[in-house]
N, C-alpha and C. Protein backbone atom coordinates (compact mmCIF):
# COMPACT_ATOMS: atom_id res chain seq x y z
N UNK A 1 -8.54 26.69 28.28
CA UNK A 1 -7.93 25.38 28.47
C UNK A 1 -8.90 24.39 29.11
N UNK A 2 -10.03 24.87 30.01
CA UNK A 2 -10.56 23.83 30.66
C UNK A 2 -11.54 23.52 29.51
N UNK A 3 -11.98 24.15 28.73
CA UNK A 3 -12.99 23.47 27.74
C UNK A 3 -12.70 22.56 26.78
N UNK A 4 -11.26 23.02 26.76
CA UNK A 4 -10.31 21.77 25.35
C UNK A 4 -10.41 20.66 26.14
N UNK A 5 -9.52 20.70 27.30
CA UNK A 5 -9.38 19.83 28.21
C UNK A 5 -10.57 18.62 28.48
N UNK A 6 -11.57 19.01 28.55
CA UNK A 6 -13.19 18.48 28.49
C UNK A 6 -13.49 17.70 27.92
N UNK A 7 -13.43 18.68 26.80
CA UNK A 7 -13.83 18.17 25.19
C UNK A 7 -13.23 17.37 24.59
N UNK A 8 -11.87 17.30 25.05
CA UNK A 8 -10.75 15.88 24.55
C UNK A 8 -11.09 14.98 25.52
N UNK A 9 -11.74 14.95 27.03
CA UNK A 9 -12.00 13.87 27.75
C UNK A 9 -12.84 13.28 26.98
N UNK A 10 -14.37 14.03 26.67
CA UNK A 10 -15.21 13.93 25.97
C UNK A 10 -14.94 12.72 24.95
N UNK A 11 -14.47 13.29 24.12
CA UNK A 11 -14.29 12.35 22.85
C UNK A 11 -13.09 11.29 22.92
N UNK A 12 -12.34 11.20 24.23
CA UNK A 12 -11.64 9.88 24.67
C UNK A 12 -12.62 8.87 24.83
N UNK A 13 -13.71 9.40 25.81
CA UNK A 13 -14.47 8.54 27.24
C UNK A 13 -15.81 7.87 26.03
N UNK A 14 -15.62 8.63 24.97
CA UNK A 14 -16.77 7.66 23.74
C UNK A 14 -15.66 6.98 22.75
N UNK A 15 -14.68 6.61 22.85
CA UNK A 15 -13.83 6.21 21.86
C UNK A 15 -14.01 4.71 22.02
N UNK A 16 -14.28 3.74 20.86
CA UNK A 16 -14.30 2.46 21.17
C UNK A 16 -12.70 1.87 21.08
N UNK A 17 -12.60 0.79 21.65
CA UNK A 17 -11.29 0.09 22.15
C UNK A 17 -10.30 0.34 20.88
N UNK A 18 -11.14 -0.11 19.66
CA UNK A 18 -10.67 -0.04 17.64
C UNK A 18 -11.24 -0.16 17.29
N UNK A 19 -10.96 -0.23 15.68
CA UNK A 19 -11.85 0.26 14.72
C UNK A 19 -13.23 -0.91 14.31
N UNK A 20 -14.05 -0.36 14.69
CA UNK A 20 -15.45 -1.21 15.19
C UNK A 20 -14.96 -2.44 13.47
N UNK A 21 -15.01 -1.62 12.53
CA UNK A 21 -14.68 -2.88 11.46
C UNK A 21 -14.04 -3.87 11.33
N UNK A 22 -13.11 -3.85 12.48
CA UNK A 22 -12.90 -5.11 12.95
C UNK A 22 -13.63 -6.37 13.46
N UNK A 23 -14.90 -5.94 13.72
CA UNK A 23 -15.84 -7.02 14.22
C UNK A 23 -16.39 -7.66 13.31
N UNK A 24 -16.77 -7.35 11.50
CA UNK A 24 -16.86 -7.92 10.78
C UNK A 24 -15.98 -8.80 10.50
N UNK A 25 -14.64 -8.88 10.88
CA UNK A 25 -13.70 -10.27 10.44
C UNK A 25 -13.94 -11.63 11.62
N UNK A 26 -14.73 -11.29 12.35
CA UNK A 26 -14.97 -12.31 13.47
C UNK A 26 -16.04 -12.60 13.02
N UNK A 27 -16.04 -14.25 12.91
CA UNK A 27 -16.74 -15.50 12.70
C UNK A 27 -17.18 -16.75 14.03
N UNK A 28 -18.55 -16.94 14.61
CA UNK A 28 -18.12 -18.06 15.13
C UNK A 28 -17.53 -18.97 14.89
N UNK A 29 -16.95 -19.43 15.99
CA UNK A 29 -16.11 -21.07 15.98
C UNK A 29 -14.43 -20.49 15.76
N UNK A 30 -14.33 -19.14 15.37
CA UNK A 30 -12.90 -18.74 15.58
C UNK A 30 -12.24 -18.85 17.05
N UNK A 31 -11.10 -19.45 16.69
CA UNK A 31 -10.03 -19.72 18.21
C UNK A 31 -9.92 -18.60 18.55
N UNK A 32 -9.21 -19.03 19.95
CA UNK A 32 -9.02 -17.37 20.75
C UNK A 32 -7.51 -16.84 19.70
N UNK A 33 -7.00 -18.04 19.78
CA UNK A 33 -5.60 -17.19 18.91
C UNK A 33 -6.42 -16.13 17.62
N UNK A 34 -7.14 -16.83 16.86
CA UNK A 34 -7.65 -16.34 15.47
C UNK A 34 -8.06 -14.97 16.17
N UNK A 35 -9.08 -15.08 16.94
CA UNK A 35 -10.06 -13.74 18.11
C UNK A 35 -8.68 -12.43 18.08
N UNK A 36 -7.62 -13.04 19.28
CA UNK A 36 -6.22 -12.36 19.48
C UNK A 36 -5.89 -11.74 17.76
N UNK A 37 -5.61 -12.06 17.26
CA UNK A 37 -4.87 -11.76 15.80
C UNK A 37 -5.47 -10.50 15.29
N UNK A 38 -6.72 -10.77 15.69
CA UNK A 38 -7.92 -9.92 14.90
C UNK A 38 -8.00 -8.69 15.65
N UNK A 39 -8.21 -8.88 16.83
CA UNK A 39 -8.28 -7.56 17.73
C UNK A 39 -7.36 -7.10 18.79
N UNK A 40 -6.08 -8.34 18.93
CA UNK A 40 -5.29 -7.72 19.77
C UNK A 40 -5.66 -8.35 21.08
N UNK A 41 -4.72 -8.08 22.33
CA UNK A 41 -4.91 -8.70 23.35
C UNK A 41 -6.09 -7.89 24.20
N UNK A 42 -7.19 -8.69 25.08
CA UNK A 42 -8.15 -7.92 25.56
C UNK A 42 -7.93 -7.41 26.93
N UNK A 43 -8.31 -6.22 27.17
CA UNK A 43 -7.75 -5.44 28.28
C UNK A 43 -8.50 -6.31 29.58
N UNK A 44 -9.33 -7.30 29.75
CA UNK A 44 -9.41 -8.46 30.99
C UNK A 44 -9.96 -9.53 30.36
N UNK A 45 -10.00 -10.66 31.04
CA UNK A 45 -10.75 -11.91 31.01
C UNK A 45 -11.38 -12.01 32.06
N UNK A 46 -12.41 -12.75 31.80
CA UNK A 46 -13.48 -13.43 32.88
C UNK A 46 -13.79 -14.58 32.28
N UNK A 47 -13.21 -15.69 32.65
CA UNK A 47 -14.13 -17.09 32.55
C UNK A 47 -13.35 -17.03 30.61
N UNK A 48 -14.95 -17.36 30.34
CA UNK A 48 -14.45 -17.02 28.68
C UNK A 48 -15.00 -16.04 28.05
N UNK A 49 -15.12 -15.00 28.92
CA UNK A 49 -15.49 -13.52 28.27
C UNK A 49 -14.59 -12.73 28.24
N UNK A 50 -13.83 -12.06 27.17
CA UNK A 50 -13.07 -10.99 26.89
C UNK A 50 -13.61 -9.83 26.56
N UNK A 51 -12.90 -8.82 27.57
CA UNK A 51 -13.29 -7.76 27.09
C UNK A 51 -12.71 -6.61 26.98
N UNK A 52 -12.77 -5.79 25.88
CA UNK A 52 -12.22 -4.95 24.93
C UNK A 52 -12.59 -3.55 25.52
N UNK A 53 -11.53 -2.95 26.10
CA UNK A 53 -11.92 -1.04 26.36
C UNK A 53 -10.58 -0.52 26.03
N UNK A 54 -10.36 0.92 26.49
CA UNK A 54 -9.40 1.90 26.89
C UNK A 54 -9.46 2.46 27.87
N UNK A 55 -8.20 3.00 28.42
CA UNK A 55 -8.30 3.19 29.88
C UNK A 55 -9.56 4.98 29.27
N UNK A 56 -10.13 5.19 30.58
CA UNK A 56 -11.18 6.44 30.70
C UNK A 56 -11.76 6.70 28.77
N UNK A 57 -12.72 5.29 29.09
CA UNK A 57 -13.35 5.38 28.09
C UNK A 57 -14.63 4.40 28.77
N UNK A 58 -15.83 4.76 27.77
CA UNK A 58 -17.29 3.75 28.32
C UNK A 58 -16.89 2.54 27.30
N UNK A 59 -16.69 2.64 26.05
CA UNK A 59 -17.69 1.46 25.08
C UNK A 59 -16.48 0.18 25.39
N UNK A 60 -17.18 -0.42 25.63
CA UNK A 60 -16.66 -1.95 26.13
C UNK A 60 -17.19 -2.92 24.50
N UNK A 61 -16.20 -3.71 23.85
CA UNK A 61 -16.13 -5.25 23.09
C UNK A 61 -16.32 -6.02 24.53
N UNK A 62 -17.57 -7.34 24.26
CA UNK A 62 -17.73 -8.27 24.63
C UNK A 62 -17.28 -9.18 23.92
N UNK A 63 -16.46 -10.46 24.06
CA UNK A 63 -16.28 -11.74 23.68
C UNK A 63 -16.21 -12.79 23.89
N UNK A 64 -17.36 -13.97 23.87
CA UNK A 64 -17.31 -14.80 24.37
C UNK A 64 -17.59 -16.22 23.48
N UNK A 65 -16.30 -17.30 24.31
CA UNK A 65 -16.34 -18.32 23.64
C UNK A 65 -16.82 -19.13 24.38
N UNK A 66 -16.87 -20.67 23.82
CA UNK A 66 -17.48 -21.40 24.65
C UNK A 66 -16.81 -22.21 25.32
N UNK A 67 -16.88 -23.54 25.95
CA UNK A 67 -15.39 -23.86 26.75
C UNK A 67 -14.45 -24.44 26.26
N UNK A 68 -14.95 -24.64 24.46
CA UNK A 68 -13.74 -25.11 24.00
C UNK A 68 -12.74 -24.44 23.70
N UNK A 69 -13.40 -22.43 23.61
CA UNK A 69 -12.14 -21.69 23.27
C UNK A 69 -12.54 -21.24 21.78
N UNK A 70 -14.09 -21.69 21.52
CA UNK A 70 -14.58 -21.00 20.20
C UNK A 70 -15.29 -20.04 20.17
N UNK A 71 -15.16 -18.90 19.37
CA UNK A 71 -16.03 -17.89 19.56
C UNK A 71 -17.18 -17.97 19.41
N UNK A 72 -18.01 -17.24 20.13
CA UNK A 72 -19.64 -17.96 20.59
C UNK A 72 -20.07 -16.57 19.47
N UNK A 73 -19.85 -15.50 19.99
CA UNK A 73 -20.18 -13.92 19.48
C UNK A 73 -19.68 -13.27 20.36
N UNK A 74 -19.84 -11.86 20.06
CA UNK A 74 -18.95 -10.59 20.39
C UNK A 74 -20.70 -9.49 20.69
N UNK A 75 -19.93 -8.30 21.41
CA UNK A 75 -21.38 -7.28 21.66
C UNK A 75 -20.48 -6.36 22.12
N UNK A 76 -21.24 -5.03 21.41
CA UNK A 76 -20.44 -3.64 21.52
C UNK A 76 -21.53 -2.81 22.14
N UNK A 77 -20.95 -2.65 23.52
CA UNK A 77 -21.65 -1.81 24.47
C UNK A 77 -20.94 -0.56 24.25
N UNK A 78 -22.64 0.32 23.63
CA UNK A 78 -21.15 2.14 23.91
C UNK A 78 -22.49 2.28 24.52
């Protein structure tokens, strides 16, 4: 049990937030609503950076717009 146990942390703690092919439908100059639609609500904000995880997981979605609320670009930290 402790090795399943592990090994399912394991492959939680590398799981990205969704399905990375979602980042191909993001375009600059998309609104945050358009951003929202596409990927769902982001697990925090900062300023105008959103960002995309799961709880006990590493790979973090970056998103950031600019101050009008347009998407600048996105960055997938695993």
């Amino acid at each position: 049990p402790g090795i399943v146990g592990l090994g399912l942390l394991s492959w939680q703690f590398n799981r990205p937030p969704f399905d990375l092919a979602k980042l191909q439908r993001l375009h600059p100059g998309m609104t945050t609503r358009q951003v929202r639609e596409v990927l769902g609500e982001p697990h925090r904000i900062d300023g105008v950076v959103w960002h995309y995880t799961r709880p006990i997981a590493w790979p973090i979605v970056h998103v950031t717009f600019n101050e009008d609320g347009r998407l600048l670009r996105h960055e997938y930290d695993d």
